[in-house]
PDB file of N, CA and C in Angstrom:
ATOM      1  N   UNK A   1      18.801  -8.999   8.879  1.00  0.00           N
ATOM      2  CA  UNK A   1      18.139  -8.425   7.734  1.00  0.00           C
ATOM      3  C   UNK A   1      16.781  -7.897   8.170  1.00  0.00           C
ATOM      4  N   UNK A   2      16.165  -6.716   7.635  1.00  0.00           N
ATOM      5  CA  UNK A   2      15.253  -6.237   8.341  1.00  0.00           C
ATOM      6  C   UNK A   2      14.253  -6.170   7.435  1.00  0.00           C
ATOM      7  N   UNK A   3      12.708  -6.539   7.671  1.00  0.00           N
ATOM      8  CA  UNK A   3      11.481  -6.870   6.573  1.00  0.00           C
ATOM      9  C   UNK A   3      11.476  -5.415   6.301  1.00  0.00           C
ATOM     10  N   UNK A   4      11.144  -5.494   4.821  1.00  0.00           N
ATOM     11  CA  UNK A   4      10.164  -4.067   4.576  1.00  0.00           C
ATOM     12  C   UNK A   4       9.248  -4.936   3.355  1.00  0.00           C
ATOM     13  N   UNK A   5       8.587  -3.106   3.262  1.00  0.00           N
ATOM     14  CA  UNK A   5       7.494  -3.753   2.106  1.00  0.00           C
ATOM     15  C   UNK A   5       8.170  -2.657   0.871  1.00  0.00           C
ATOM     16  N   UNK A   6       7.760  -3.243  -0.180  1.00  0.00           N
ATOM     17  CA  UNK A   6       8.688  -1.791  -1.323  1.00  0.00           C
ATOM     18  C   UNK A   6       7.118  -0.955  -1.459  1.00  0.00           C
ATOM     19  N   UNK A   7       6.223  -1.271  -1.036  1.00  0.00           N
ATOM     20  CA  UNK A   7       4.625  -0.412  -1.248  1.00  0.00           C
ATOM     21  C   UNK A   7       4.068   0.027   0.051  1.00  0.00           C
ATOM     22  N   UNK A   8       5.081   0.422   1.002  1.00  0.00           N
ATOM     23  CA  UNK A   8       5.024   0.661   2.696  1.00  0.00           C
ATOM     24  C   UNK A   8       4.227   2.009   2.299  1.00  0.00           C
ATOM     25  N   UNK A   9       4.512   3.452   1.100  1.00  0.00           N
ATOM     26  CA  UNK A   9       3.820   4.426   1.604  1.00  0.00           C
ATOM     27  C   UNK A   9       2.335   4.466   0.432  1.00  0.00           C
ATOM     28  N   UNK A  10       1.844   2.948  -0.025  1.00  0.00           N
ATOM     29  CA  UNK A  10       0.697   3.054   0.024  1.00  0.00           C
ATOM     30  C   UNK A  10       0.328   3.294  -1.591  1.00  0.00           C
ATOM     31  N   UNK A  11      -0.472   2.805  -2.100  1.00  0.00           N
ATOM     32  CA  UNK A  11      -0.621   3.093  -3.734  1.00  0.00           C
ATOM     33  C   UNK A  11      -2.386   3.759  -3.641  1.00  0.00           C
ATOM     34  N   UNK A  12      -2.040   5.460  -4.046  1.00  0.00           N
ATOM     35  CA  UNK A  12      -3.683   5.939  -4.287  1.00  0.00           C
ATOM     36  C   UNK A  12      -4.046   5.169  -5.553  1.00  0.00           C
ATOM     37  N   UNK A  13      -5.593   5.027  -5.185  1.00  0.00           N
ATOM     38  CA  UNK A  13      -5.874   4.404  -6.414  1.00  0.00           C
ATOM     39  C   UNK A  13      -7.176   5.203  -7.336  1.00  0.00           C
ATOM     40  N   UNK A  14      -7.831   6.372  -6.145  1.00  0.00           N
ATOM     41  CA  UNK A  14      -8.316   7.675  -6.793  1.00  0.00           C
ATOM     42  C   UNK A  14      -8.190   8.767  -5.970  1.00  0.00           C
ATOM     43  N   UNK A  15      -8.147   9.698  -6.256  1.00  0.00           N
ATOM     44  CA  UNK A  15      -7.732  11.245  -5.705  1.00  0.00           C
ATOM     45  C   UNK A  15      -9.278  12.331  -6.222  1.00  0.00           C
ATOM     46  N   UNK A  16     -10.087  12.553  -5.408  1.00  0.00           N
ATOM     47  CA  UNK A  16     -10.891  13.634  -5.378  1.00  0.00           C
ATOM     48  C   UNK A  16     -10.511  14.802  -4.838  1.00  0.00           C
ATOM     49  N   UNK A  17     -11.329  15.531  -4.649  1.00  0.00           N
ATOM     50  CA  UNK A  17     -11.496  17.427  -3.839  1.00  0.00           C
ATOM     51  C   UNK A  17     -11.509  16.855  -2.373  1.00  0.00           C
ATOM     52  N   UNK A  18     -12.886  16.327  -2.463  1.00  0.00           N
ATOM     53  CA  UNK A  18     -12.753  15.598  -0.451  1.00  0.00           C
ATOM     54  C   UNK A  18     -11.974  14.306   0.017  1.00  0.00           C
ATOM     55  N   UNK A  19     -11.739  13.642  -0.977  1.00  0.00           N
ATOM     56  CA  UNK A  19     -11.796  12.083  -0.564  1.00  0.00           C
ATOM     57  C   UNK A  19     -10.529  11.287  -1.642  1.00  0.00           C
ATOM     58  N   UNK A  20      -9.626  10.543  -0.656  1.00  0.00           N
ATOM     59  CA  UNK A  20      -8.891   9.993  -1.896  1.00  0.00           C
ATOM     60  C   UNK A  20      -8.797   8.481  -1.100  1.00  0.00           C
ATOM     61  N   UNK A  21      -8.559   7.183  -2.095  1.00  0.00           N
ATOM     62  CA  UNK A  21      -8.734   5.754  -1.725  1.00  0.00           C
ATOM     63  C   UNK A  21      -7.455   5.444  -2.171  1.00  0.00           C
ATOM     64  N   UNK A  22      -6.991   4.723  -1.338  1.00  0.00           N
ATOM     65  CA  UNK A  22      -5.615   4.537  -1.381  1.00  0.00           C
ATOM     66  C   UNK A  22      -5.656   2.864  -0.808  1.00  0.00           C
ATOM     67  N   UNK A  23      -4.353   2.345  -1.267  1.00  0.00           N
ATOM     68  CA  UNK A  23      -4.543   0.817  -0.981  1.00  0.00           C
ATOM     69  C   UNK A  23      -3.074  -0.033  -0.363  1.00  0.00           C
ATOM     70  N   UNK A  24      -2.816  -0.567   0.310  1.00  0.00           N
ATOM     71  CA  UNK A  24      -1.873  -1.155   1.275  1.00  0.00           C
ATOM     72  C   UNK A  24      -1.677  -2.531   0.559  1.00  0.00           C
ATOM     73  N   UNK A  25      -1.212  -2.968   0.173  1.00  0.00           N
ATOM     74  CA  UNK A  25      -0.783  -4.132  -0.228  1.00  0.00           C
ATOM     75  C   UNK A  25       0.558  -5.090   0.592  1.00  0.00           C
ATOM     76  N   UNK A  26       0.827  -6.610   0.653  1.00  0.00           N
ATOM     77  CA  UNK A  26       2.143  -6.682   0.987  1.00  0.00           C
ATOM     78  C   UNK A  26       2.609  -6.375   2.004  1.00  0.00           C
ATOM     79  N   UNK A  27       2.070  -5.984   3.121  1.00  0.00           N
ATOM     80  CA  UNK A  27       2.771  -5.412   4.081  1.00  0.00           C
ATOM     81  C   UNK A  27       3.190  -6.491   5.075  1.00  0.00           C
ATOM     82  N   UNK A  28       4.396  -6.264   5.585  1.00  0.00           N
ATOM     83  CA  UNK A  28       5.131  -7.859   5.938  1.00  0.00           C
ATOM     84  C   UNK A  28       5.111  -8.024   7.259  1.00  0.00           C
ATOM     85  N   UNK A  29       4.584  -9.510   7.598  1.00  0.00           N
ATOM     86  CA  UNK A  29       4.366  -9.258   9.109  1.00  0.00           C
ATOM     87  C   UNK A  29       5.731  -8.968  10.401  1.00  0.00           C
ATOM     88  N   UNK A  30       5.606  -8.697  11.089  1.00  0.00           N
ATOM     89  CA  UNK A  30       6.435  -8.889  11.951  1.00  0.00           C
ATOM     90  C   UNK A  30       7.295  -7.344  11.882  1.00  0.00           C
ATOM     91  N   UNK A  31       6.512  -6.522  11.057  1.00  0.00           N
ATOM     92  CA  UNK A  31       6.948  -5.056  11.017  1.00  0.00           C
ATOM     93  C   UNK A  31       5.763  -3.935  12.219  1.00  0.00           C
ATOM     94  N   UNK A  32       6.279  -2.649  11.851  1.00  0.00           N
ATOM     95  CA  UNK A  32       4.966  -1.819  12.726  1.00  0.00           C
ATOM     96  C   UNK A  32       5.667  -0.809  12.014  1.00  0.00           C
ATOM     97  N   UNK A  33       4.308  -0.217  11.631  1.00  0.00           N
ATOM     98  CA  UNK A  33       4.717   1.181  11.510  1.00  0.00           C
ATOM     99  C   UNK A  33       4.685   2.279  12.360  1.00  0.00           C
ATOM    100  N   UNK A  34       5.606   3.312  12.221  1.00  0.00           N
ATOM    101  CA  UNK A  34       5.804   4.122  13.435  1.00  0.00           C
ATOM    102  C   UNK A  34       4.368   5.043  14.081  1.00  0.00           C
ATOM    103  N   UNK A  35       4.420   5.358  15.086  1.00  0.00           N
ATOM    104  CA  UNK A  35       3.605   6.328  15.735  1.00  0.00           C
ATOM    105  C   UNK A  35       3.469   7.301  15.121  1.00  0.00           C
ATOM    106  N   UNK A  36       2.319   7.851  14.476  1.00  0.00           N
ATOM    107  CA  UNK A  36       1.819   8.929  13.771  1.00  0.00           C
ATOM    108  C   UNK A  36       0.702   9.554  13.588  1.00  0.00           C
ATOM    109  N   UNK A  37       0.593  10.672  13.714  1.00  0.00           N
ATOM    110  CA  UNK A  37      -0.859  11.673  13.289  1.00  0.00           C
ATOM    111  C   UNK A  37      -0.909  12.146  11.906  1.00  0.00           C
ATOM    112  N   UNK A  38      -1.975  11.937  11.273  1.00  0.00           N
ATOM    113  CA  UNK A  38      -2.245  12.244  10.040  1.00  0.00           C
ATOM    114  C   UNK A  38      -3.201  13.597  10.070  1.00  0.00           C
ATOM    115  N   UNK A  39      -2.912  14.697   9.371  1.00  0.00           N
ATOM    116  CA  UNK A  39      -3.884  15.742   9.159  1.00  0.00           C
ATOM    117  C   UNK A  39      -5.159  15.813   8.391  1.00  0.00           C
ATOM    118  N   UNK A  40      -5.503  14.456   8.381  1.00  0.00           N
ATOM    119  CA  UNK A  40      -7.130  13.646   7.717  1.00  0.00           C
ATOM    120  C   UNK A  40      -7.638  12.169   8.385  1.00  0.00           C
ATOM    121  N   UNK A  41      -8.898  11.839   8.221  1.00  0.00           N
ATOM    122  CA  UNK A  41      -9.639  11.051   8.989  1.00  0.00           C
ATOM    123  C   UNK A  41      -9.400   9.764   7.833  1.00  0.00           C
ATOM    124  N   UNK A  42      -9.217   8.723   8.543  1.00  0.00           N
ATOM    125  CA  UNK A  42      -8.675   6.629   7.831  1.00  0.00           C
ATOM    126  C   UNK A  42     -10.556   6.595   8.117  1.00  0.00           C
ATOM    127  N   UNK A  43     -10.733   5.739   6.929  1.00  0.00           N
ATOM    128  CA  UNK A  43     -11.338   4.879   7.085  1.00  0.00           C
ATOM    129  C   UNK A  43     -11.015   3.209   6.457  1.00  0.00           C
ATOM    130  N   UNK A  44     -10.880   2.330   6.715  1.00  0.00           N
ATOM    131  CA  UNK A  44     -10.159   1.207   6.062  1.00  0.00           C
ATOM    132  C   UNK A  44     -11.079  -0.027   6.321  1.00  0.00           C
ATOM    133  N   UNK A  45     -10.552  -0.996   5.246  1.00  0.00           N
ATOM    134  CA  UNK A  45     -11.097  -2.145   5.105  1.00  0.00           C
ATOM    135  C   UNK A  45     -10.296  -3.452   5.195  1.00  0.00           C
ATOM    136  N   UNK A  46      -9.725  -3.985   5.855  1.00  0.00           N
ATOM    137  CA  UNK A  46      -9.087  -5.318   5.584  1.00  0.00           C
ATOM    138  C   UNK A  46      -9.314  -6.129   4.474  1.00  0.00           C
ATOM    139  N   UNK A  47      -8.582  -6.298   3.608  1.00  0.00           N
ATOM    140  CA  UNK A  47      -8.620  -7.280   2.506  1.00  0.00           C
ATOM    141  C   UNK A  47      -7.715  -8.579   2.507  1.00  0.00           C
ATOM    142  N   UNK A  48      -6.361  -8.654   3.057  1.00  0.00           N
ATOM    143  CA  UNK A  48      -5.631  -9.957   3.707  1.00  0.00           C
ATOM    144  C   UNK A  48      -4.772  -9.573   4.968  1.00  0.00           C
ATOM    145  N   UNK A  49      -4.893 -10.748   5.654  1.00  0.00           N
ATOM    146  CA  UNK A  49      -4.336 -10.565   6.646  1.00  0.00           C
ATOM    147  C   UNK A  49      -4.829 -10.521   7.959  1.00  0.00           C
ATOM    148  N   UNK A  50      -4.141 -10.285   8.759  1.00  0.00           N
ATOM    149  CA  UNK A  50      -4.752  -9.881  10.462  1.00  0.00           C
ATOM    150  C   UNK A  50      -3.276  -8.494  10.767  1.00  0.00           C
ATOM    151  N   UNK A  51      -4.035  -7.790  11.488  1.00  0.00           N
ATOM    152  CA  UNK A  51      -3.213  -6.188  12.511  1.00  0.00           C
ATOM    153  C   UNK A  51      -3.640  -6.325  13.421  1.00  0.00           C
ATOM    154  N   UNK A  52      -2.927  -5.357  13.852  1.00  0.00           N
ATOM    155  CA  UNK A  52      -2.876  -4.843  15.659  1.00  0.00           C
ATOM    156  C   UNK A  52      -3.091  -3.036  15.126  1.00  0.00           C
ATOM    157  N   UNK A  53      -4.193  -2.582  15.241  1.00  0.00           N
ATOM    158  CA  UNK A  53      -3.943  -0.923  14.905  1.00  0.00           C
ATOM    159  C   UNK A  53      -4.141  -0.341  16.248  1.00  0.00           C
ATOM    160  N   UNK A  54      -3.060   0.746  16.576  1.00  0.00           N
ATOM    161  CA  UNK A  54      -3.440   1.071  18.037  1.00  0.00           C
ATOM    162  C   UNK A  54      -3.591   2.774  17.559  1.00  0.00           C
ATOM    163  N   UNK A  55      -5.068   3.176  18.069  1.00  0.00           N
ATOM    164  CA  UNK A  55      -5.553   4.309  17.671  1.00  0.00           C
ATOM    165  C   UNK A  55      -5.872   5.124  18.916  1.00  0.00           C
ATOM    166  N   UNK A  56      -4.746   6.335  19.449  1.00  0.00           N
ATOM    167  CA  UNK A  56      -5.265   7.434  20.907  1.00  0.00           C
ATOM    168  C   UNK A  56      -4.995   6.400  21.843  1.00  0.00           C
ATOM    169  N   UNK A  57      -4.143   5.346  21.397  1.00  0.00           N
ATOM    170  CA  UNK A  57      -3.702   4.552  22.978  1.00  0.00           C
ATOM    171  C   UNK A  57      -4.227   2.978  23.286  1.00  0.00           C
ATOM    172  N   UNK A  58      -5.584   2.891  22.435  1.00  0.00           N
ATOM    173  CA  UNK A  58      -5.833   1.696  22.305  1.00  0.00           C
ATOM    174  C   UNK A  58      -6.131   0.794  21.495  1.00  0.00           C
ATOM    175  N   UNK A  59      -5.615  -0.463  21.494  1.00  0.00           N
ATOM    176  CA  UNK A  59      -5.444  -1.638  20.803  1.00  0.00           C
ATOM    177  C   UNK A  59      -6.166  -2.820  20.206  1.00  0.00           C
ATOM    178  N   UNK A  60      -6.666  -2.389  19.015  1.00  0.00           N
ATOM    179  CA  UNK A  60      -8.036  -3.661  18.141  1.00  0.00           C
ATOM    180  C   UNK A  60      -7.081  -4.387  17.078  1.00  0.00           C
ATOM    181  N   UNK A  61      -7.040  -5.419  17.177  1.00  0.00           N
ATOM    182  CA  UNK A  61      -6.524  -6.617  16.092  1.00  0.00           C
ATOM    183  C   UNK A  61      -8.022  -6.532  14.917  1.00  0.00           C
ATOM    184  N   UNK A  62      -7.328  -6.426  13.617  1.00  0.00           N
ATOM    185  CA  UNK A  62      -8.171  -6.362  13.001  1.00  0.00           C
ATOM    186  C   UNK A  62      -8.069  -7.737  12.011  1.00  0.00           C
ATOM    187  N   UNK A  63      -8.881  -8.354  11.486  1.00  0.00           N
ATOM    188  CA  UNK A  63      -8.828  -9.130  10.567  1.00  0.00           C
ATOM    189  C   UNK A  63      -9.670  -9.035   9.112  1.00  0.00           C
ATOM    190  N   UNK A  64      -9.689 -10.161   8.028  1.00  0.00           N
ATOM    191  CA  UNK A  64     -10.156  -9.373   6.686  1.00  0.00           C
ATOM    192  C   UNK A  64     -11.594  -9.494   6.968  1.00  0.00           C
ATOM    193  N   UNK A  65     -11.993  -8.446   6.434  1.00  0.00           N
ATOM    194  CA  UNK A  65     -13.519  -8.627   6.449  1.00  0.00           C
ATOM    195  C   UNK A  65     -13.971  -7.086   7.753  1.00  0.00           C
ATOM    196  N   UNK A  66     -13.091  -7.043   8.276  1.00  0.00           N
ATOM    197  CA  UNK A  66     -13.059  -6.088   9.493  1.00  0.00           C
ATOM    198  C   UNK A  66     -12.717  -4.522   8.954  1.00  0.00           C
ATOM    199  N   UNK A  67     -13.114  -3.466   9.497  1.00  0.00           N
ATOM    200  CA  UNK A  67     -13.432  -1.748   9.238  1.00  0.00           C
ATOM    201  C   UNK A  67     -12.287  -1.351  10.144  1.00  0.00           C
ATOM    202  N   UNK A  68     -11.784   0.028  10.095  1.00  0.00           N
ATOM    203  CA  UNK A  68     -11.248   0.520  11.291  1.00  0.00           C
ATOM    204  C   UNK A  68     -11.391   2.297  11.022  1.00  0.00           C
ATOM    205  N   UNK A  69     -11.249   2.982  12.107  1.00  0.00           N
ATOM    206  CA  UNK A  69     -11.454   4.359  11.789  1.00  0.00           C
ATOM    207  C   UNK A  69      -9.996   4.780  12.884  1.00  0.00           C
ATOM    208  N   UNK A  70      -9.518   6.103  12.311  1.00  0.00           N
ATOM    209  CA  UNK A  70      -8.199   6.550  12.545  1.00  0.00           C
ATOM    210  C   UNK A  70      -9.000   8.094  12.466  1.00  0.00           C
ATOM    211  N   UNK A  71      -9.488   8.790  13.579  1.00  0.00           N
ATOM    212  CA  UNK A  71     -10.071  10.605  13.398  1.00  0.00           C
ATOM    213  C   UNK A  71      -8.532  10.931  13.123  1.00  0.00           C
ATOM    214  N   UNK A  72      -8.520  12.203  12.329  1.00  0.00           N
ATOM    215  CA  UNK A  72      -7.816  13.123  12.183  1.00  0.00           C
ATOM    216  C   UNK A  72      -6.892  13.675  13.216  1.00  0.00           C
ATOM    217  N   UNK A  73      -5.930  13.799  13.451  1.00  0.00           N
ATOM    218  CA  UNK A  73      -4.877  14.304  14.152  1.00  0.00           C
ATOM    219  C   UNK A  73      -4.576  13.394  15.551  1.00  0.00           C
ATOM    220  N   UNK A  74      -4.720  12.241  15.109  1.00  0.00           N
ATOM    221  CA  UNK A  74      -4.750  11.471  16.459  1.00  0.00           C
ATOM    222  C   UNK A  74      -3.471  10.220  16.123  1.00  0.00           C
ATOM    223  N   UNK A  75      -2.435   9.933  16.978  1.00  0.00           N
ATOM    224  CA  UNK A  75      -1.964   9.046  17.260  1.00  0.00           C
ATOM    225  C   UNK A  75      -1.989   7.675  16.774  1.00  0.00           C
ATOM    226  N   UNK A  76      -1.404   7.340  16.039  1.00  0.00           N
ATOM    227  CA  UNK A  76      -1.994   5.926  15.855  1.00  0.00           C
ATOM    228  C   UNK A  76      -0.640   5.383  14.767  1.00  0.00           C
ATOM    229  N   UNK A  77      -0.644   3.772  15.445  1.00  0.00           N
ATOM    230  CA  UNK A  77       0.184   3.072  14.753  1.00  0.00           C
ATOM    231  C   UNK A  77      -0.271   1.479  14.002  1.00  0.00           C
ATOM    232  N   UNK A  78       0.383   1.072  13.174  1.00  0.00           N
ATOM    233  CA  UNK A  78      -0.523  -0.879  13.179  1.00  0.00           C
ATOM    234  C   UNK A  78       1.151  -1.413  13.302  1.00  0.00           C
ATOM    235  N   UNK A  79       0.358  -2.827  13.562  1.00  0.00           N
ATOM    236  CA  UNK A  79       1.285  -3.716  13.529  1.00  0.00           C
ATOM    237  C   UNK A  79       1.190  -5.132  12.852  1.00  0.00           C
ATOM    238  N   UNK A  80       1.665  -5.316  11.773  1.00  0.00           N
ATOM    239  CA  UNK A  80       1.619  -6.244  11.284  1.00  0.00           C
ATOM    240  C   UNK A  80       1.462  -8.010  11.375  1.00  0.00           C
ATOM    241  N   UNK A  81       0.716  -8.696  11.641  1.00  0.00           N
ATOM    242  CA  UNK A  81       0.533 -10.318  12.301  1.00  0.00           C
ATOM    243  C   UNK A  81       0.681 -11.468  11.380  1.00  0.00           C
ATOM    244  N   UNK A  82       0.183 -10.888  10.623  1.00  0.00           N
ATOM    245  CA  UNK A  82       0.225 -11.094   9.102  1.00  0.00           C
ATOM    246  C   UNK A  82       0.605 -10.950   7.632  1.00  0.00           C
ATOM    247  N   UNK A  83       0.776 -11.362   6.395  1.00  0.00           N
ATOM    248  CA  UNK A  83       0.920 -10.773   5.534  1.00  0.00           C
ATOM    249  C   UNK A  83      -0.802  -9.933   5.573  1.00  0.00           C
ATOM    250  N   UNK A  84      -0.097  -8.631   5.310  1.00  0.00           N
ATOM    251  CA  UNK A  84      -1.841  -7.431   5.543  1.00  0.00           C
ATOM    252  C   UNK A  84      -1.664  -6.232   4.646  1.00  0.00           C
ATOM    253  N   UNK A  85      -3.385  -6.574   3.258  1.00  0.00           N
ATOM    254  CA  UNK A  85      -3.444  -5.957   2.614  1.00  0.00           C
ATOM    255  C   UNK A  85      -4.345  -5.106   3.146  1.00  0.00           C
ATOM    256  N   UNK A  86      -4.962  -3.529   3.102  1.00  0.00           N
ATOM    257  CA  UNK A  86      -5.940  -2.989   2.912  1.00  0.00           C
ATOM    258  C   UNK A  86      -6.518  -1.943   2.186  1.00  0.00           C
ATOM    259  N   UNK A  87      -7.537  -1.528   1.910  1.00  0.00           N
ATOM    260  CA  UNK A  87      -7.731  -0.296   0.951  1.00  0.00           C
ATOM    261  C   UNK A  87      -8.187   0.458   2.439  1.00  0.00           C
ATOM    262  N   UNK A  88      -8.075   2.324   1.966  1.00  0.00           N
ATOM    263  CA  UNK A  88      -8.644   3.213   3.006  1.00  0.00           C
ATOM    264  C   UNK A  88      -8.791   4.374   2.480  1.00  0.00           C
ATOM    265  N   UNK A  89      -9.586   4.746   2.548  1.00  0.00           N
ATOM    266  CA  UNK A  89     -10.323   6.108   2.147  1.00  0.00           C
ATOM    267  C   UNK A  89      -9.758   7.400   3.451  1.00  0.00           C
ATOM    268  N   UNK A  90      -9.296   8.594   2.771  1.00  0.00           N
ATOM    269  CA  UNK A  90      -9.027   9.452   3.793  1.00  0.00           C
ATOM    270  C   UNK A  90      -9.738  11.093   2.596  1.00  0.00           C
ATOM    271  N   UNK A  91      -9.920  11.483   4.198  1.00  0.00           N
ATOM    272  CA  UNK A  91     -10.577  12.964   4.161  1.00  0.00           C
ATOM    273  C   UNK A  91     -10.160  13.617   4.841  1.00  0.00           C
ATOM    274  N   UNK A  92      -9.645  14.970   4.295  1.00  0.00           N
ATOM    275  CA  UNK A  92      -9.549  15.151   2.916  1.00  0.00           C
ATOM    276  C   UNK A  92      -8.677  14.825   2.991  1.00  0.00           C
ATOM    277  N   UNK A  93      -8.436  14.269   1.519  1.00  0.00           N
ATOM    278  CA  UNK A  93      -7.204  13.370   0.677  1.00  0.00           C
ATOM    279  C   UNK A  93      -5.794  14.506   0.713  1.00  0.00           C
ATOM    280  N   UNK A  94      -5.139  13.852   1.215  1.00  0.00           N
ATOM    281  CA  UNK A  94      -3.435  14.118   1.450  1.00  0.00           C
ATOM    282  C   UNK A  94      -2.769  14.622   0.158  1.00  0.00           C
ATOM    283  N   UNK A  95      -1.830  15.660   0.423  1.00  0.00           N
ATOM    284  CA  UNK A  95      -1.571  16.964  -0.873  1.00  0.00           C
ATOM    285  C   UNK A  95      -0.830  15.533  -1.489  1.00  0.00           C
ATOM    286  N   UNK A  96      -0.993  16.035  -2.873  1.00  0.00           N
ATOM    287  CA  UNK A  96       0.104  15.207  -4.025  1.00  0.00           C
ATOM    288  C   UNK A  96       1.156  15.797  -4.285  1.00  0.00           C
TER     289      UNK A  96
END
């Protein structure tokens, strides 16, 4: 049987012109999400949990209380250690 989360692609929780905040909830450990470039810049916050985010190749375990930045068009995957919630702000905010 294989973990998922049913909130894997993320709940916005406001949508601006530059900037939209979006929030991770639930995410189940012992998963990863795939290798991907986003056409906007992460900024994020840990709220539960501990990750592994690997950003352009290299690898920071993050825990709550901990920041992470993801630039724009760059590589990057996490990996779950934990049950791991977070909120993250991206610019500019991703078409609806």
């Amino acid at each position: 049987m294989s973990k998922t989360n049913p909130n894997s692609d993320g709940k916005t929780l406001a949508h601006g012109e530059q900037v939209a905040l979006r929030l991770w909830s639930g995410e189940v450990p012992g998963t990863r999400k795939d290798v991907h470039a986003s056409p906007y810049e992460v900024v994020g916050y840990v709220l539960q949990g501990r990750a592994e985010v690997t950003v352009g190749g290299e690898t920071h375990e993050v825990h709550v209380g901990d920041t992470y930045l993801i630039p724009k068009d760059t590589l990057h995957t996490y990996t779950f250690l934990e049950t791991f919630s977070a909120v993250e702000a991206v610019s500019p905010p991703p078409e609806r």
